[in-house]
Protein backbone atom coordinates (compact mmCIF):
# COMPACT_ATOMS: atom_id res chain seq x y z
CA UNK A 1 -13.20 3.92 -16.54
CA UNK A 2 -9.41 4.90 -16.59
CA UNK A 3 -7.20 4.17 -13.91
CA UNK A 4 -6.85 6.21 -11.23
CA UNK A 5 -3.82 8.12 -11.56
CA UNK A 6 -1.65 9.10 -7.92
CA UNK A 7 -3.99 12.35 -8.06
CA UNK A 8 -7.48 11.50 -9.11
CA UNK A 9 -7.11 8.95 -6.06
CA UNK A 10 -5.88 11.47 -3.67
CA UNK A 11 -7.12 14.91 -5.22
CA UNK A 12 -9.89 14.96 -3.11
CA UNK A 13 -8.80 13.02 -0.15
CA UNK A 14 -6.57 15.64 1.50
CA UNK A 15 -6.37 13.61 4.67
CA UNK A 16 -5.98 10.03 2.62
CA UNK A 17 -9.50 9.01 4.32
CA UNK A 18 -11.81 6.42 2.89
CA UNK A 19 -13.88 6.93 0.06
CA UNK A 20 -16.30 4.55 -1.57
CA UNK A 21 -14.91 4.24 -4.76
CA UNK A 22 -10.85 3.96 -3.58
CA UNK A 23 -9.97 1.54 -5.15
CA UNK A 24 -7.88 0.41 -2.15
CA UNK A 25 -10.85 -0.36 -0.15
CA UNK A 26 -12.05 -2.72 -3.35
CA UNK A 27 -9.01 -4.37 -3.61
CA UNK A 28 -8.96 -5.08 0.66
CA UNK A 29 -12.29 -6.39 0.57
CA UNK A 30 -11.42 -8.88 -2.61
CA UNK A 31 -8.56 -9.93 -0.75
CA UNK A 32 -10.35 -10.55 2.47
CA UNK A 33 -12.67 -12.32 0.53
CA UNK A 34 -10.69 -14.30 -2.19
CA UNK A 35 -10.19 -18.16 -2.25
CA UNK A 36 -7.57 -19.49 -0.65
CA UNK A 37 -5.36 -20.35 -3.78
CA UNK A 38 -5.96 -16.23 -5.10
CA UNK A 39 -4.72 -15.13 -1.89
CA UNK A 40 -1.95 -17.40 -1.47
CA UNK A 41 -0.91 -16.35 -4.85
CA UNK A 42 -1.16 -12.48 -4.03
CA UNK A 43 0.81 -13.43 -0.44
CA UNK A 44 3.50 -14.91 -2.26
CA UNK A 45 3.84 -12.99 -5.32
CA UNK A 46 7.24 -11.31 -6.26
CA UNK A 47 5.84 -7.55 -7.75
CA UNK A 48 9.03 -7.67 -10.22
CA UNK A 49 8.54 -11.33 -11.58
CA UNK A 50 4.80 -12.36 -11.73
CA UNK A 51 4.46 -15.92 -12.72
CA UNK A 52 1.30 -16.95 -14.28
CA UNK A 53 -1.02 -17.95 -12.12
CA UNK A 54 0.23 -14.52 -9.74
CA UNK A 55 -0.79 -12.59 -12.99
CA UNK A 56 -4.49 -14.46 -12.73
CA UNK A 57 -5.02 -13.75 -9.42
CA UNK A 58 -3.73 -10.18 -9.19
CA UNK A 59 -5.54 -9.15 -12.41
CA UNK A 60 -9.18 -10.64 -10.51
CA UNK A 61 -7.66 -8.52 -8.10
CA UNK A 62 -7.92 -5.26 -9.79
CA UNK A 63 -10.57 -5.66 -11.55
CA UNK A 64 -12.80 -6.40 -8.46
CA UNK A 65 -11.04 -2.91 -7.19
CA UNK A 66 -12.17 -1.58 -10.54
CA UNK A 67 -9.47 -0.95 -11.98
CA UNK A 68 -10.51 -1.91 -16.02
CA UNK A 69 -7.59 -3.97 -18.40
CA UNK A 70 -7.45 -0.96 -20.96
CA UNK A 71 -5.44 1.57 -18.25
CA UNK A 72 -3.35 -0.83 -16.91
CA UNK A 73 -0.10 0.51 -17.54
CA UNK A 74 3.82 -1.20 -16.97
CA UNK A 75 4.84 1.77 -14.72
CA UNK A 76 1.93 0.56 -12.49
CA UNK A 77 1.03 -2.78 -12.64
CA UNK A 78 4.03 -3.54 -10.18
CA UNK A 79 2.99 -1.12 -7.98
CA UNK A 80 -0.39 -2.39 -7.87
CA UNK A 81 1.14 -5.61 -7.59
CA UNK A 82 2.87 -4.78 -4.25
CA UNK A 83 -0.53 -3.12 -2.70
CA UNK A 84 -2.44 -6.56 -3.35
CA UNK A 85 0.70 -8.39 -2.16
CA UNK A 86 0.79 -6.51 0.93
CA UNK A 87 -2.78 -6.47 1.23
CA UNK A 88 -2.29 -10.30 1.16
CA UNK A 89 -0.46 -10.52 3.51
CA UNK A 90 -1.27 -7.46 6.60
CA UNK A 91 -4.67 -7.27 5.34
CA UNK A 92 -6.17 -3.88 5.70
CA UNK A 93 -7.54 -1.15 8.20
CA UNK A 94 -8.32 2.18 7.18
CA UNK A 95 -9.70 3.31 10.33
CA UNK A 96 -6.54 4.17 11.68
CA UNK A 97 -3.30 6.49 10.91
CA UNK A 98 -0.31 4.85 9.56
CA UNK A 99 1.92 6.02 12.07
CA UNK A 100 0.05 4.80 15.00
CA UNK A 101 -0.32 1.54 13.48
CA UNK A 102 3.30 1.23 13.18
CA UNK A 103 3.54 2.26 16.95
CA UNK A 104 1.04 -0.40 17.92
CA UNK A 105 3.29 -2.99 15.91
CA UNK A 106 6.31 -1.87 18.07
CA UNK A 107 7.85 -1.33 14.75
CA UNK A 108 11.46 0.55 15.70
CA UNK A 109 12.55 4.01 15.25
CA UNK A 110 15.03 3.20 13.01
CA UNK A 111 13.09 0.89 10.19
CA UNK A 112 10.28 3.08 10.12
CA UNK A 113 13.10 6.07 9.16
CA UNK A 114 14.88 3.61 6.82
CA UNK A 115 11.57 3.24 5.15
CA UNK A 116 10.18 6.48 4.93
CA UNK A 117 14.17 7.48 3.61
CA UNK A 118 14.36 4.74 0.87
CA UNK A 119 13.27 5.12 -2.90
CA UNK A 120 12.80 2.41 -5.46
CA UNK A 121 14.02 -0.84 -5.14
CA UNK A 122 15.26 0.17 -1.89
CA UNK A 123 11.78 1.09 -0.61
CA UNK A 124 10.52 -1.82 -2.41
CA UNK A 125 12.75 -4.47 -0.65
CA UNK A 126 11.52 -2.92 2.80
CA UNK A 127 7.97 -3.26 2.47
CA UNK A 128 7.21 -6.33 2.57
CA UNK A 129 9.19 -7.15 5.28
CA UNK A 130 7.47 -4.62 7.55
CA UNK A 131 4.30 -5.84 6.09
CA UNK A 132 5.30 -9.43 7.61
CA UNK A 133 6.23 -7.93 11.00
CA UNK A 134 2.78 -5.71 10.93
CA UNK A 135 0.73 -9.26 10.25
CA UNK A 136 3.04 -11.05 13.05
CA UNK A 137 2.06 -8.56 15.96
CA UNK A 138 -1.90 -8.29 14.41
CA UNK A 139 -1.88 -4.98 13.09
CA UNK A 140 -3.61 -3.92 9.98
CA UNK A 141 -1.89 -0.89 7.90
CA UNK A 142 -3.98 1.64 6.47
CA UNK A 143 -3.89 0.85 2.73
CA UNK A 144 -5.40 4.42 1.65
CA UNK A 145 -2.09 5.65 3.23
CA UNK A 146 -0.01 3.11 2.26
CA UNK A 147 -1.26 2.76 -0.93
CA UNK A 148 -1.24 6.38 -2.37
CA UNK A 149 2.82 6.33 -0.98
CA UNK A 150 3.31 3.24 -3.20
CA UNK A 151 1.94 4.54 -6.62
CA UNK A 152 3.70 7.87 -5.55
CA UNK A 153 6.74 7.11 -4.52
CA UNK A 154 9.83 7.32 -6.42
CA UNK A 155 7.74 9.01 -9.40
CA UNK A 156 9.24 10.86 -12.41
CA UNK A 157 6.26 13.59 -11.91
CA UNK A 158 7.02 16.46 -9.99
CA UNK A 159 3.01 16.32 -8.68
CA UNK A 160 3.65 13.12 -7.81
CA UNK A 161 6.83 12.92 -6.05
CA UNK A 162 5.73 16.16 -4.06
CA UNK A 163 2.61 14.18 -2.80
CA UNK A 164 4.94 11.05 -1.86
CA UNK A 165 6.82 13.56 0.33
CA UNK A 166 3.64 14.79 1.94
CA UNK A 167 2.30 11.05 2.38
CA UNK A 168 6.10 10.57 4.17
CA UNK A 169 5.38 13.30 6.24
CA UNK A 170 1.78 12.92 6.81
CA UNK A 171 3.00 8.83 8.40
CA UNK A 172 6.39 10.31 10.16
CA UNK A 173 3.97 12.69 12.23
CA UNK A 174 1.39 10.41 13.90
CA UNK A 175 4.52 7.93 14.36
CA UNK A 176 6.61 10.07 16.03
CA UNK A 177 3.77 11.49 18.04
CA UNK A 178 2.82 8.23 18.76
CA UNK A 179 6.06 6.98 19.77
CA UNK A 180 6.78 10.14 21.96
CA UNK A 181 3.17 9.57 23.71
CA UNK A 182 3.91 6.24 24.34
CA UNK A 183 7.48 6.74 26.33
């Protein structure tokens, strides 16, 4: 089994929706499930500076999500690291749209632009921030969203950076529809 690449997760998913073998959905249930000293470890983990027993937890991690130790690759292994981080710590609910989910958290105009603007480090510094004001007001992002915008964003790949611009746009919609709705 090779890892799924930013398309073979998404190819078929135009809408981002659930699928039995995402590997998000694998990796949210692990988490739910883990012991408390895996999923402290995943909660506190730094993406960019794994120590070891981060790198034990987050590699039971993805392999419960099925992701096999032969395709892990460096370009992706701290980008996985940041989905089971923030899986850690928002948990995960793929029933609902992004955008709405970052209405219901009351999450402000102007983060949720400075997010959806911001590209590597940048982008990588903001997560988990919103991730800890998502978990403070009880709401669950959508990890198929989130997730594919993570192993797509800031890509070299011209496939893959177009897709990360349609995942923006396919989160800025429901949010600002949401957000319009709501006033």
């Amino acid at each position: 089994m090779t890892e799924p690449s930013v398309n073979s997760v998404a190819a078929d998913q135009a809408d981002v929706s659930p699928s039995r073998s995402s590997p998000y959905g694998a990796l949210a249930a692990y988490v739910q499930r883990a012991g408390p000293g895996d999923r402290a470890a995943l909660a506190r983990l730094n993406p960019d500076a794994l120590r070891p027993h981060e790198i034990a937890a987050l590699s039971r991690a993805l392999l419960s999500a099925g992701l096999q130790p032969e395709t892990w690759r460096p370009e992706t292994w701290p980008r996985w690291a940041l989905i089971a981080h923030g899986m850690a710590l928002a948990g995960h609910d793929g029933a609902g749209r992004l955008g709405r989910q970052l209405v219901q958290a009351g999450v402000a105009e102007s983060r949720v632009t400075r997010l959806l603007t911001a590209r590597g480090e940048a982008f990588r510094q903001l997560l988990p921030r919103l991730l800890r004001l998502l978990a403070s007001k009880g709401v669950q992002p959508n990890w198929f969203e989130l997730g594919e915008l993570i192993l797509n964003e800031d890509s070299s790949e011209r496939d893959e950076a177009l897709r990360a611009e349609q995942l923006r746009m396919r989160i800025a919609g429901p949010y600002f529809s949401a957000l319009a709705a709501k006033a």
